[in-house]
Protein backbone atom coordinates (compact mmCIF):
# COMPACT_ATOMS: atom_id res chain seq x y z
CA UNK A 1 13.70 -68.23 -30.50
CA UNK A 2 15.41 -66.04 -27.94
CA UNK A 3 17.96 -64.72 -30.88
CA UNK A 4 15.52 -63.68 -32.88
CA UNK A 5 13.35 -62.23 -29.87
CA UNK A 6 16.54 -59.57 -29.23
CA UNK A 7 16.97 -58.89 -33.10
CA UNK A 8 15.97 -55.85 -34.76
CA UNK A 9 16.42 -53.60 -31.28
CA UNK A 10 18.03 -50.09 -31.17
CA UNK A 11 21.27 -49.54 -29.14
CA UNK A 12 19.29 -48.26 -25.93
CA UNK A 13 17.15 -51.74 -26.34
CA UNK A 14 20.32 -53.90 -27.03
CA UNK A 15 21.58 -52.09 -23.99
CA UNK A 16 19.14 -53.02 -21.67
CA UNK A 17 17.29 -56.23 -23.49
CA UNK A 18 20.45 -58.09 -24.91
CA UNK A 19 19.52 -61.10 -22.78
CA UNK A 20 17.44 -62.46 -20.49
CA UNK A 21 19.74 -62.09 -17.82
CA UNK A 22 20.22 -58.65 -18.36
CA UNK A 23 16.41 -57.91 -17.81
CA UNK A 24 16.76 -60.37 -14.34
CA UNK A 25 19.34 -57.89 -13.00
CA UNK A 26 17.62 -54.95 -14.04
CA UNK A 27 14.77 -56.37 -12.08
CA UNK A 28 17.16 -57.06 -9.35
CA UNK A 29 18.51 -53.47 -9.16
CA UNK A 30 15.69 -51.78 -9.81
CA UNK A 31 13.96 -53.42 -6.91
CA UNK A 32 17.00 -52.58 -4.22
CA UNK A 33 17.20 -49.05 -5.83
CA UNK A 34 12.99 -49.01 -4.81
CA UNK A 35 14.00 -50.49 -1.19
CA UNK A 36 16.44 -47.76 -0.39
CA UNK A 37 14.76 -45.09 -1.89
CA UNK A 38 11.65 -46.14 -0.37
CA UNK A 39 13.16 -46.31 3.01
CA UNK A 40 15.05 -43.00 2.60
CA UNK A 41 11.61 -41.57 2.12
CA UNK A 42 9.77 -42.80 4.68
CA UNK A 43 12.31 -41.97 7.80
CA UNK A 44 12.35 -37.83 6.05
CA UNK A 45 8.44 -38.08 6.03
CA UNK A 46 8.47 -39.56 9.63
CA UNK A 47 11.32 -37.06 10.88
CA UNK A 48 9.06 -33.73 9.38
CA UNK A 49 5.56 -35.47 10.09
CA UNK A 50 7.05 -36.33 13.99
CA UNK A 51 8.77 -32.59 14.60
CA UNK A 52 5.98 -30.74 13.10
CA UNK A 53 2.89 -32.49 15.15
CA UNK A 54 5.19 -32.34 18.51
CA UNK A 55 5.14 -28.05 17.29
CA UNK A 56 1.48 -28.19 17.09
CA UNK A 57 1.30 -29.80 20.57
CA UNK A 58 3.45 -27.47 22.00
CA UNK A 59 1.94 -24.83 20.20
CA UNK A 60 -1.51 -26.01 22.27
CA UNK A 61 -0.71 -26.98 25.58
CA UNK A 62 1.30 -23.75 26.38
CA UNK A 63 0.22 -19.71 27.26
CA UNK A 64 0.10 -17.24 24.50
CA UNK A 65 3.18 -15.93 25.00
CA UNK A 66 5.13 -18.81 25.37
CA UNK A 67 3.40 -20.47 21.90
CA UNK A 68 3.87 -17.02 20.24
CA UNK A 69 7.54 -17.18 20.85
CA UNK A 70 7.82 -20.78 20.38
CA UNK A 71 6.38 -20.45 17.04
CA UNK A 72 8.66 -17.24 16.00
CA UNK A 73 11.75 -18.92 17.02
CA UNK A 74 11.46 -22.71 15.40
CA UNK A 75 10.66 -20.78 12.05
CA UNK A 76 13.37 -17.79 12.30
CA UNK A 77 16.36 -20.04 13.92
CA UNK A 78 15.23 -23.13 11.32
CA UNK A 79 15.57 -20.09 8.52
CA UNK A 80 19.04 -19.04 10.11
CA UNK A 81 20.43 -22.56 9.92
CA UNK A 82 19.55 -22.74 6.60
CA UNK A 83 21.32 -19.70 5.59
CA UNK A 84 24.33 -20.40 7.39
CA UNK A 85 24.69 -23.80 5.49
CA UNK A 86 24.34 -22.57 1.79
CA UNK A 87 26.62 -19.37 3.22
CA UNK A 88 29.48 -21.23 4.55
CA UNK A 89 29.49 -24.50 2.27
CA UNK A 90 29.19 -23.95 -1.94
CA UNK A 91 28.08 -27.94 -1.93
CA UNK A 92 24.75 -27.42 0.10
CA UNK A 93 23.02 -24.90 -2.79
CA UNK A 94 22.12 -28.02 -4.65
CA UNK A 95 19.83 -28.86 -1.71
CA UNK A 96 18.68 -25.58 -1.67
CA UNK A 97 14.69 -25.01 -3.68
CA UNK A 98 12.55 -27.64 -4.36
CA UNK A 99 15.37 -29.88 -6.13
CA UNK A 100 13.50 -30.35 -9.25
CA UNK A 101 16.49 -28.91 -11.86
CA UNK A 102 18.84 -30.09 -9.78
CA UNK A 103 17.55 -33.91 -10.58
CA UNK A 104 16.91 -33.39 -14.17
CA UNK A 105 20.34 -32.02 -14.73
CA UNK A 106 21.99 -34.96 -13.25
CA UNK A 107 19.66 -37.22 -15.44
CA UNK A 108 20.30 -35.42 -18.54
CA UNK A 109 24.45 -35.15 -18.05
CA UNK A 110 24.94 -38.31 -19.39
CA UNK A 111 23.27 -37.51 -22.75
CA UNK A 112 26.05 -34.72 -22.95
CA UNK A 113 28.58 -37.19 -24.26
CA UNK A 114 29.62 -39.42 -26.51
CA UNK A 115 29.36 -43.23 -26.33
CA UNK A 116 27.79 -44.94 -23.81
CA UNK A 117 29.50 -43.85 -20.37
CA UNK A 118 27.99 -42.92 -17.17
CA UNK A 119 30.62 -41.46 -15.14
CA UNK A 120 29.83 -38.12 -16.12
CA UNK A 121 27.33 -38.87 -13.61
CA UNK A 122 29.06 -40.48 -11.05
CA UNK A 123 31.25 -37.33 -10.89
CA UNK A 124 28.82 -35.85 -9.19
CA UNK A 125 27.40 -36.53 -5.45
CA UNK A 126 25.06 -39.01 -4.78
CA UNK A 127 24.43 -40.25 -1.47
CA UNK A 128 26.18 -36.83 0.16
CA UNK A 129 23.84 -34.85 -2.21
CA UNK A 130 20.46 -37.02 -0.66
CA UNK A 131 21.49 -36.68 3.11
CA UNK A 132 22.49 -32.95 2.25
CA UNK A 133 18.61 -32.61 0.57
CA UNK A 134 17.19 -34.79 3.52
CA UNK A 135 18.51 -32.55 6.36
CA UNK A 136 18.00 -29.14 4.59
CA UNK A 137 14.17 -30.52 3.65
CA UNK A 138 13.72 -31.08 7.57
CA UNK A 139 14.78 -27.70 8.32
CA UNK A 140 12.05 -26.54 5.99
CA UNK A 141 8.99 -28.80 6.85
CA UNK A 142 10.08 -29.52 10.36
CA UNK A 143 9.60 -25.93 12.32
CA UNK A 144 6.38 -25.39 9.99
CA UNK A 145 7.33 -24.00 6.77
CA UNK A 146 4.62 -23.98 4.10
CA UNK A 147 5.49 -26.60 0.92
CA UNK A 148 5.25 -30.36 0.69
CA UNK A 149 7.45 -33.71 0.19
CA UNK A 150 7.53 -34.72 -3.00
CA UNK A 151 10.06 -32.66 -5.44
CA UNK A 152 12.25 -32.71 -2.68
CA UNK A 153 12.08 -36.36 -2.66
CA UNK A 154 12.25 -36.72 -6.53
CA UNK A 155 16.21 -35.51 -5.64
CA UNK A 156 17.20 -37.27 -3.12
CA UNK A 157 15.52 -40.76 -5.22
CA UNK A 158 17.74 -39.38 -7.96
CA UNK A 159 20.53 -39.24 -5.98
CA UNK A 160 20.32 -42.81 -3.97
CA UNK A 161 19.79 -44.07 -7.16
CA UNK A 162 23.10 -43.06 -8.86
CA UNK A 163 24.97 -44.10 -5.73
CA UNK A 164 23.64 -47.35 -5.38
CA UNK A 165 24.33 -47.90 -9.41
CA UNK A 166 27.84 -47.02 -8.86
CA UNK A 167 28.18 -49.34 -5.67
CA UNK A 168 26.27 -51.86 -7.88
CA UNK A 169 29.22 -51.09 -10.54
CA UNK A 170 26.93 -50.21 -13.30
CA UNK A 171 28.90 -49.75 -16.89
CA UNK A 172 25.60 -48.25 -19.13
CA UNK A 173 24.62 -44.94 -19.24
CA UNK A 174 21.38 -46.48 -20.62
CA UNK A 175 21.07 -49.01 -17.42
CA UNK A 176 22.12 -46.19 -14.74
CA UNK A 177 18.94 -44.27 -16.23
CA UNK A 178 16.67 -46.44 -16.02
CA UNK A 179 17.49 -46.84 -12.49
CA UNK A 180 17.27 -43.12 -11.83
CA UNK A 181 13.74 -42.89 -13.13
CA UNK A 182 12.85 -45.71 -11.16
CA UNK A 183 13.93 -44.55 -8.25
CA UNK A 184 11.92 -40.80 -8.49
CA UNK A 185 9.08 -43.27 -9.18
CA UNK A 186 8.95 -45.15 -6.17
CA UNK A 187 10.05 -41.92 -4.35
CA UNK A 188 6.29 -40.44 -6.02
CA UNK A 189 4.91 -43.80 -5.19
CA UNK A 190 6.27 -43.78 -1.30
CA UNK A 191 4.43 -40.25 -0.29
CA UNK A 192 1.50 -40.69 -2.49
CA UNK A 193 0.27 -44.29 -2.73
CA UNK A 194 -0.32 -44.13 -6.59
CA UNK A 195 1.49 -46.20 -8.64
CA UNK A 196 1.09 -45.86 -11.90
CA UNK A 197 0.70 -42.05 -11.42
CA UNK A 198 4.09 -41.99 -10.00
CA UNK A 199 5.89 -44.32 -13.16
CA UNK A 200 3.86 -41.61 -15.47
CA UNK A 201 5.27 -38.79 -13.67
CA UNK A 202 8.82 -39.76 -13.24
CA UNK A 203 8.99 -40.95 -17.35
CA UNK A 204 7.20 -37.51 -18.10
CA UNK A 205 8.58 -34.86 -16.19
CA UNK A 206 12.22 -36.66 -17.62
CA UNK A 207 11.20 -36.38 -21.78
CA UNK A 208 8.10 -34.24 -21.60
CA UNK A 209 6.96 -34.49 -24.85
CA UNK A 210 6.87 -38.65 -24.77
CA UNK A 211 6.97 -41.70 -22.97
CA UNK A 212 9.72 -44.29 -22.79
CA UNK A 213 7.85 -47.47 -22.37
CA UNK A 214 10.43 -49.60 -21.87
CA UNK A 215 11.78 -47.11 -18.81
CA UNK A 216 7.89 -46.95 -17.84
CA UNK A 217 7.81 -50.84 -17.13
CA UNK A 218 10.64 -50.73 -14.41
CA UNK A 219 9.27 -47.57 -13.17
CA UNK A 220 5.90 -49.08 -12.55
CA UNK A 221 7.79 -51.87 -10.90
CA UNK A 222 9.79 -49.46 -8.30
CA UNK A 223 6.71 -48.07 -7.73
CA UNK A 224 4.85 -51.48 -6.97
CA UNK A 225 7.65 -52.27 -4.86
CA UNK A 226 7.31 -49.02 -2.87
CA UNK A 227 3.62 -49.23 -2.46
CA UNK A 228 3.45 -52.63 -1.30
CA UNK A 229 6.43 -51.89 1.61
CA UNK A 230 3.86 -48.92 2.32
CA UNK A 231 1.05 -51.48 2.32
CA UNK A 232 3.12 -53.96 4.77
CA UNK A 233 5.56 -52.48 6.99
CA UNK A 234 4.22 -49.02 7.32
CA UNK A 235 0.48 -49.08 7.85
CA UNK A 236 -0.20 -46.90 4.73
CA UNK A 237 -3.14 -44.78 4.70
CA UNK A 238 -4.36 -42.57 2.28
CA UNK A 239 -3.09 -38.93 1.79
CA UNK A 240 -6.65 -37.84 0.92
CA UNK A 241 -9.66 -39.95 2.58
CA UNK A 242 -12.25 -39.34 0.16
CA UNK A 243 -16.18 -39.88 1.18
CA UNK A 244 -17.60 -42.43 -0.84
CA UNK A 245 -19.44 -42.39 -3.80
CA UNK A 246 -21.51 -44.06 -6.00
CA UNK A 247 -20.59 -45.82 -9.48
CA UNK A 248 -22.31 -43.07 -11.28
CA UNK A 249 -22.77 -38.87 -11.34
CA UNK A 250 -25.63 -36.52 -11.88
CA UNK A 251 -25.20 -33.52 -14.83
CA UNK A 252 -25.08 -31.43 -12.20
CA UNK A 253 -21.87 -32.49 -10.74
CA UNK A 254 -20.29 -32.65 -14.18
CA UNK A 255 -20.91 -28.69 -14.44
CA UNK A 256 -20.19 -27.85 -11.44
CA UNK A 257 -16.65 -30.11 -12.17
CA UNK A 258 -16.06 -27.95 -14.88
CA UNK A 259 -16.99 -25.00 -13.41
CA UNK A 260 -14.63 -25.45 -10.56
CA UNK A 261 -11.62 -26.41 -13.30
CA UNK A 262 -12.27 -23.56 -15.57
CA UNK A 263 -13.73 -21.17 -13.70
CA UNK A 264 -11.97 -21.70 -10.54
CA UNK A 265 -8.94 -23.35 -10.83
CA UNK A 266 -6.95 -21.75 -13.47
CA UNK A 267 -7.49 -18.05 -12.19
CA UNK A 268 -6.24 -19.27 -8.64
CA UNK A 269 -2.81 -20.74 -10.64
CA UNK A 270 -2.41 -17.67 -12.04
CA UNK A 271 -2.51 -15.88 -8.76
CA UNK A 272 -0.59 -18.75 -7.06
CA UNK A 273 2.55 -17.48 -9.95
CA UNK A 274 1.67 -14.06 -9.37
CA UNK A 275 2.27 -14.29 -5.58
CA UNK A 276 5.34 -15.91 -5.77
CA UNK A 277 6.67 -13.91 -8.44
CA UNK A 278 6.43 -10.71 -6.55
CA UNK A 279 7.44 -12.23 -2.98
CA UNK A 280 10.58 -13.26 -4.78
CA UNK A 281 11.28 -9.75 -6.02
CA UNK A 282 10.93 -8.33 -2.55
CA UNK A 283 12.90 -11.24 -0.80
CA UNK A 284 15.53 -10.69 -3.35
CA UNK A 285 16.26 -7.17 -1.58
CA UNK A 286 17.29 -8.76 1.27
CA UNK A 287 21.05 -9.46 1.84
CA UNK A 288 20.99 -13.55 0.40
CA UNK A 289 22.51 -15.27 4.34
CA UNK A 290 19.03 -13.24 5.77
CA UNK A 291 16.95 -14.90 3.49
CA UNK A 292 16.11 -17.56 5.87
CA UNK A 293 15.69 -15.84 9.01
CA UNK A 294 13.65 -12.96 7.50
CA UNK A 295 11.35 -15.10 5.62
CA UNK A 296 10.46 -17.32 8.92
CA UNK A 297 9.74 -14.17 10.68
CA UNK A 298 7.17 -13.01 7.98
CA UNK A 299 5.76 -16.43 7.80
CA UNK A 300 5.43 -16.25 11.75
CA UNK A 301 3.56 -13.21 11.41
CA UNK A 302 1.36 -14.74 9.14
CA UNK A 303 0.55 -17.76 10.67
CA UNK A 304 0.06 -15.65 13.91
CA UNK A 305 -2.20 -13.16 12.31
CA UNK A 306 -4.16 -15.59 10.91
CA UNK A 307 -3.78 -18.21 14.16
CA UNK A 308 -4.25 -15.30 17.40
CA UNK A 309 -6.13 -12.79 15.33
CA UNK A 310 -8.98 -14.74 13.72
CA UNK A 311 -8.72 -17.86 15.55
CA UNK A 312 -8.15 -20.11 12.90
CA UNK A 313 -5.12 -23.07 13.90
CA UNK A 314 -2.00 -22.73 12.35
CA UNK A 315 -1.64 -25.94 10.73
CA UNK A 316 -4.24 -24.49 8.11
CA UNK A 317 -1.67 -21.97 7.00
CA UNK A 318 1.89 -24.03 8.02
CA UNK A 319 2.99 -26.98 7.29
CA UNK A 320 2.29 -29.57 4.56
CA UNK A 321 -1.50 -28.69 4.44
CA UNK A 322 -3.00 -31.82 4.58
CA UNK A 323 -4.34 -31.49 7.57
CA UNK A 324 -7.17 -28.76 5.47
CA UNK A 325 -7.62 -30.62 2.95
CA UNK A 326 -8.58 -33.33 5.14
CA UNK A 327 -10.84 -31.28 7.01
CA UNK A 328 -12.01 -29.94 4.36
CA UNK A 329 -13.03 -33.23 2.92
CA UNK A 330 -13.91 -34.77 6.77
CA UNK A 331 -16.41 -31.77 6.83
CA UNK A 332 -14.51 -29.87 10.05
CA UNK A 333 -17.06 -27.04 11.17
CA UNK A 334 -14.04 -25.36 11.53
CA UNK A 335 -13.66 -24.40 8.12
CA UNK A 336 -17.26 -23.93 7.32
CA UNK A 337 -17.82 -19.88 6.97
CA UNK A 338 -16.35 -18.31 4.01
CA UNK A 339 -14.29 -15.67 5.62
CA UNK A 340 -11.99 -18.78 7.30
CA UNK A 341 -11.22 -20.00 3.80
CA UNK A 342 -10.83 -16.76 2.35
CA UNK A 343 -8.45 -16.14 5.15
CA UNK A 344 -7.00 -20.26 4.92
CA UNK A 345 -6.35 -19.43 1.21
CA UNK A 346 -4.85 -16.29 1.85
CA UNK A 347 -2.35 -17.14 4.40
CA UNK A 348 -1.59 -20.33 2.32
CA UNK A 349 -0.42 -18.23 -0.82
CA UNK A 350 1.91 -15.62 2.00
CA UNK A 351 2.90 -18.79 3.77
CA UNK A 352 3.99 -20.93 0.50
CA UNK A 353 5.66 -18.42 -1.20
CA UNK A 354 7.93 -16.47 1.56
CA UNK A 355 9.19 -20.05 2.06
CA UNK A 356 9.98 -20.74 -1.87
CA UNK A 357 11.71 -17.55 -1.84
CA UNK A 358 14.03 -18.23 0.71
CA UNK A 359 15.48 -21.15 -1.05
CA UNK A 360 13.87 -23.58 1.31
CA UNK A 361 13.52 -27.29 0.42
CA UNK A 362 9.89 -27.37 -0.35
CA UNK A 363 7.78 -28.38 -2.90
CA UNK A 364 4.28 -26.92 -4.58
CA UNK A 365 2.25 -30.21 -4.59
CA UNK A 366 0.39 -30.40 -2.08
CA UNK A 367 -0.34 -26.72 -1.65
CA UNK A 368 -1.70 -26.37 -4.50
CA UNK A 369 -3.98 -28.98 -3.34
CA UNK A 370 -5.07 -27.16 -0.66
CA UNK A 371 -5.16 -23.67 -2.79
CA UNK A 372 -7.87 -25.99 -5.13
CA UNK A 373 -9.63 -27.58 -2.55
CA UNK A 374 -9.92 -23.89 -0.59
CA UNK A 375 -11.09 -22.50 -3.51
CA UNK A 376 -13.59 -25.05 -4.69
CA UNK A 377 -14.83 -24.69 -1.07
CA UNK A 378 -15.49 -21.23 -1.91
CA UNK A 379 -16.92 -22.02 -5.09
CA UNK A 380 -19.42 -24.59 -3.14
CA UNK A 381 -20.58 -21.77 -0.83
CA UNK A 382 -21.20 -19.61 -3.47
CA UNK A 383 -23.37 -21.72 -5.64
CA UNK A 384 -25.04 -22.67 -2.39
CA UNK A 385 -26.17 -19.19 -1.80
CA UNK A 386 -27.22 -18.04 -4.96
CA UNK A 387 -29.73 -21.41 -5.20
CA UNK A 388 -27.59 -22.72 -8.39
CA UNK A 389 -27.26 -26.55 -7.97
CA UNK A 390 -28.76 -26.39 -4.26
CA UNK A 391 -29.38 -30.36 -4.70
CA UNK A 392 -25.98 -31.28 -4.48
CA UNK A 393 -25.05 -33.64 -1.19
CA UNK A 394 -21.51 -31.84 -0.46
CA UNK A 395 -20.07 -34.83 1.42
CA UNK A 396 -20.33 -37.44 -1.91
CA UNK A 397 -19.92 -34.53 -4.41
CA UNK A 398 -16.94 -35.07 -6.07
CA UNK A 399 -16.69 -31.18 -6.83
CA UNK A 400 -16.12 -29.63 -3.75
CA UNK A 401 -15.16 -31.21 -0.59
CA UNK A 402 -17.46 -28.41 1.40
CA UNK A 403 -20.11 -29.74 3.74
CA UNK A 404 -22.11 -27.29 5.65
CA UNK A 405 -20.06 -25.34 8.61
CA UNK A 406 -22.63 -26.66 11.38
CA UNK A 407 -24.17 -29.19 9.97
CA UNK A 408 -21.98 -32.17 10.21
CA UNK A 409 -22.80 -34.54 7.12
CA UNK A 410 -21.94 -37.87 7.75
CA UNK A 411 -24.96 -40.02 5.28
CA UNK A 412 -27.48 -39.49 6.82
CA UNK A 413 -26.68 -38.24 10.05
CA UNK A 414 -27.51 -34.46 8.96
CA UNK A 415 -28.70 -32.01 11.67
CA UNK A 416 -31.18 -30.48 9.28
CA UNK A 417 -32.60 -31.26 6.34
CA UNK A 418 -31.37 -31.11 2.79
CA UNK A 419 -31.56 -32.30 -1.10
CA UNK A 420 -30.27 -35.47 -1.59
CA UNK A 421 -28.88 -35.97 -4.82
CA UNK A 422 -29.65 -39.38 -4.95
CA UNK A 423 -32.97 -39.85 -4.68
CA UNK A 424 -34.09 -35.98 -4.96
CA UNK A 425 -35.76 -35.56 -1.65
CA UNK A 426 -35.52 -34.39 1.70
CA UNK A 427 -32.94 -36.15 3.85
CA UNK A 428 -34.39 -36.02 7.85
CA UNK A 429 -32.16 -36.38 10.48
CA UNK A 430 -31.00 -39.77 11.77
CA UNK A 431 -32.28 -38.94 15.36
CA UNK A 432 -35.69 -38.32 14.49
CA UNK A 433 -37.64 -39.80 17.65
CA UNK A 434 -40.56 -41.29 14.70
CA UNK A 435 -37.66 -42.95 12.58
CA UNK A 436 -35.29 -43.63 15.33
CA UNK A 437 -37.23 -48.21 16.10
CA UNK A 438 -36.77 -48.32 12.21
CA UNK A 439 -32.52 -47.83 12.09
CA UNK A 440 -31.21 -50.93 12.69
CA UNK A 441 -27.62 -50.63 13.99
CA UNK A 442 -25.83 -52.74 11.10
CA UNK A 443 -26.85 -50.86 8.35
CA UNK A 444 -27.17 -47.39 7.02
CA UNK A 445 -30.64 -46.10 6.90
CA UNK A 446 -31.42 -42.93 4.99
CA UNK A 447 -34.45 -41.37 5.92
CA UNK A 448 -36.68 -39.74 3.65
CA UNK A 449 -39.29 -37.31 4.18
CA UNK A 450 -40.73 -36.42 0.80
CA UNK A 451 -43.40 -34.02 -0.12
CA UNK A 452 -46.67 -33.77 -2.81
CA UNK A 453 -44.96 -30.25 -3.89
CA UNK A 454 -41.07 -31.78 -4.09
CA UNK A 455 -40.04 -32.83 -7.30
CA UNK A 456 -40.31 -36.71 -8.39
CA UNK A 457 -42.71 -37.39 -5.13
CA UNK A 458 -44.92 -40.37 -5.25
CA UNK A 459 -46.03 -40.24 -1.52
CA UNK A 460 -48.51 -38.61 0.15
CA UNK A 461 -46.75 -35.16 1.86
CA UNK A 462 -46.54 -36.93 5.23
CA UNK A 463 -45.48 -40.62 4.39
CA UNK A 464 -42.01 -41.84 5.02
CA UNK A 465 -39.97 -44.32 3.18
CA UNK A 466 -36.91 -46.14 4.17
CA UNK A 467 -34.17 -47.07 2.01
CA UNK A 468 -31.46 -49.68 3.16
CA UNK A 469 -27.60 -49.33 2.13
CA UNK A 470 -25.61 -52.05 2.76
C-alpha cells in the first residue's frame, strides 16, 4: 500500500515524498530550521524593541536640549555607521533595503540550472548574510528610524535556512526550498502571531500567481512551531490588542468598512508611493556614503518638529509605530483632535520614506498600518461631524479604531453620553450616583437611559433599564 501511495508523483513530489522517512526528516528539519529562525528573530526584535524604549526614556527624563541632541545624534551617527559599512565592504549592500529581492533571488537561483543541485545556493552567504542583515536592521530600528521587522526578517529566515540545510548536508534543490519557505514562514509567524497568514505569505510572495500546497504544509508547520515557542517561552502578546466585539455587525459598519477601503485606503497608498518616490529622487542627489547621515538628520527634524513644536511624542512619528496604532485602538486622548493625526500621518509618510531612501534595513508593514489606521481615524472624525453614521460605538467598531479625544470609552465607562450601536440608545455614564447600588463589581453593567423621542424606545422617557454582560 505504501508503493502505490508514492506512485504516479512528479519529480518535485518523488523528491520530497519518496518515502516515509523522507517526510520524517523533512519534519525534522523543518522544525530546527523554525527553532533557529525563530530564535534569531526574537533576540533582533528584543535588541531594537530594548534600544529604542531605553531612547524614549532618555528622550523623557532629560532637558530640552539635552533630548534634542540626544535624538539628532542616535539617528545621524546610526545613519553614518550605516554608510560607512556598505562604503567600505561590497558584501554588506545585500543587507542594505528592506531585503525582500535579496531573499527571492537566493530562492529562485536554484531554478537557474539544470538537474536537481542546490549549491548554486550554497555559493552564496548564509549565516554571514543574516548576522550582516541583523546588525544593519538594528542600526535602522534601534536609534528610531521609521519602518518595521518583518521583510527584514523574511532575509535573514532565508538565510539561516540555507545555512542550516547545508550544515544539515542537504543534496535536493527541491528539499533546500522547502526549507527556505519554511523558514520566512515562521520568521512572519515569530513577529506577528498568525500562522497560517504567515505559511500563505511566504508560499505567495515566492510563486505569486499560485500556491504550492505541498510547500504550504511544512510552512504552516514552521509557523506552528514558531507560534507556540512565542506562546511558551516568550510571553507572546498580541501586536494589535483589538476591543472586543460581538459575533455579529450592523449595515452601518459594513459601509463605513468599505468606505474606509475604497474611499480611504487606496488614495493614502497612492500617496504613500508618491512620497517615497520623490524623497528617493531628492536623496539620490546626495553623494551615496551621506545617505545615512543626511537622512537621520531630516528625520530628526521631523520628529522634532512634530515632537517640540506641536507637542505630539515622538514615538508617533519614529520607530516601528505600534505604539499609535495601539493608542489609537486603546483610545489615547492623545490622539483624539484631528490636527494630531493629520500631523501623526504626516510625519509618518517624511519619517518612513527618508529612511527607505537611505538604504536602511526597514520594512513597510507596519507603517502602513499605522498610515490606515491614521487615516481611518480621520475618516471616523469626519463622519462623526457631518452626523453620517453618528450611532456607531468607536471602541467595538471594527472600522476605525477612533474613540472620542476626551471621552475615554472603555464599555460603558463613557464620560458622556452616546449611541450605542447595540441596543440603539443612550449609553449614561458608569458613575451615575442613581445607577451607581445597581453595578455589581463582577460584571459589566451598561446603563441605559432611553427616551419616548429615541428611536426603538419602549420606556417611558425617564425609566432606566439594566442590561448584564457576562
Amino acid at each position: 500500500m505504501a508503493r502505490r501511495t508514492f506512485q504516479n508523483l512528479d519529480a518535485e513530489a518523488r523528491a520530497l515524498h519518496d518515502s516515509w522517512d523522507h517526510i520524517a526528516r523533512l519534519v525534522f528539519v523543518t522544525s530546527m530550521v523554525a527553532l533557529v529562525v525563530w530564535g534569531a528573530c526574537t533576540l533582533l526584535r528584543m535588541a531594537v524593541h530594548a534600544s529604542w524604549h531605553a531612547l524614549l526614556h532618555a528622550l523623557e527624563h532629560t532637558g530640552a536640549w539635552w533630548s534634542a541632541g540626544l535624538l539628532v545624534g542616535g539617528l545621524v551617527l546610526a545613519g553614518a555607521a550605516r554608510g560607512l559599512l556598505l562604503r567600505r565592504w561590497p558584501e554588506w549592500q545585500e543587507a542594505a533595503g528592506d531585503g525582500m529581492e535579496v531573499a527571492l533571488s537566493n530562492y529562485h537561483v536554484t531554478y537557474q540550472r539544470e538537474g536537481d543541485d542546490p549549491q548554486p545556493r550554497y555559493e552564496r552567504a548564509a549565516f554571514g548574510l543574516a548576522l550582516r542583515k541583523a546588525v544593519m536592521t538594528w542600526l535602522t530600528l534601534g536609534p528610531g528610524g521609521s519602518g518595521g521587522l518583518e521583510a527584514p526578517t523574511v532575509l535573514m529566515a532565508e538565510s539561516l535556512s540555507a545555512g542550516v540545510s547545508r550544515v544539515m548536508q542537504v543534496r535536493s534543490e527541491f528539499e533546500l526550498r522547502t526549507y527556505q519557505l519554511a523558514g520566512m514562514a515562521a520568521a512572519v509567524a515569530t513577529l506577528l502571531g498568525a500562522p497560517f497568514t504567515a505559511a500563505l505569505f511566504a508560499t505567495e510572495v515566492a510563486y505569486g500567481d499560485r500556491i504550492i500546497y505541498r510547500k504550504l504544509a511544512y510552512c504552516m508547520w514552521a509557523a506552528v512551531v514558531a507560534y507556540f515557542l512565542n506562546n511558551r517561552l516568550y510571553a507572546y502578546e498580541p501586536l494589535f490588542p483589538a476591543p472586543v466585539h460581538g459575533a455579529t455587525y450592523r449595515l452601518t459598519e459594513y459601509a463605513a468598512t468599505a468606505i474606509v477601503a475604497v474611499a480611504v485606503s487606496a488614495p493614502a497608498a497612492v500617496g504613500f508611493g508618491f512620497v517615497m518616490t520623490q524623497t528617493r529622487k531628492l536623496v539620490a542627489r546626495v553623494r551615496p556614503e551621506l545617505h545615512g547621515a543626511v537622512t537621520g538628520l531630516a528625520t530628526a527634524a521631523v520628529a522634532l518638529l512634530v515632537w517640540r513644536g506641536l507637542g505630539i511624542g515622538p514615538e508617533h512619528v519614529l520607530g516601528m509605530g505600534e505604539e499609535t496604532v495601539s493608542g489609537l485602538l486603546a483610545g489615547d486622548p492623545a490622539l483624539g483632535a484631528w490636527w494630531v493625526l493629520c500631523a501623526v500621518l504626516l510625519g509618518r509618510l517624511a519619517t518612513t520614506a527618508l529612511t527607505q531612501s537611505s538604504g536602511g534595513s526597514a520594512g513597510l508593514l507596519v507603517p502602513t498600518m499605522v498610515v490606515g489606521a491614521v487615516a481611518g481615524g480621520l475618516t471616523a472624525q469626519i463622519l462623526d461631524a457631518t452626523g453620517a453614521m453618528s450611532d456607531l460605538d468607536r471602541r467595538c467598531s471594527p472600522w476605525s479604531a477612533w474613540r472620542a479625544g476626551s471621552s475615554r470609552w472603555s464599555g460603558c465607562r463613557s464620560r458622556r453620553s452616546r449611541w450605542c450601536w447595540r441596543c440603539s440608545a443612550r449609553v449614561r455614564p458608569a458613575g451615575d450616583p442613581r445607577l451607581r447600588r445597581h453595578l455589581p463589581a463582577d460584571a459589566q453593567v451598561h446603563a441605559v437611559r432611553r427616551s419616548a423621542r429615541e428611536p426603538g424606545s419602549r420606556r417611558r422617557r425617564d425609566g432606566l433599564r439594566l442590561e448584564r454582560r457576562a
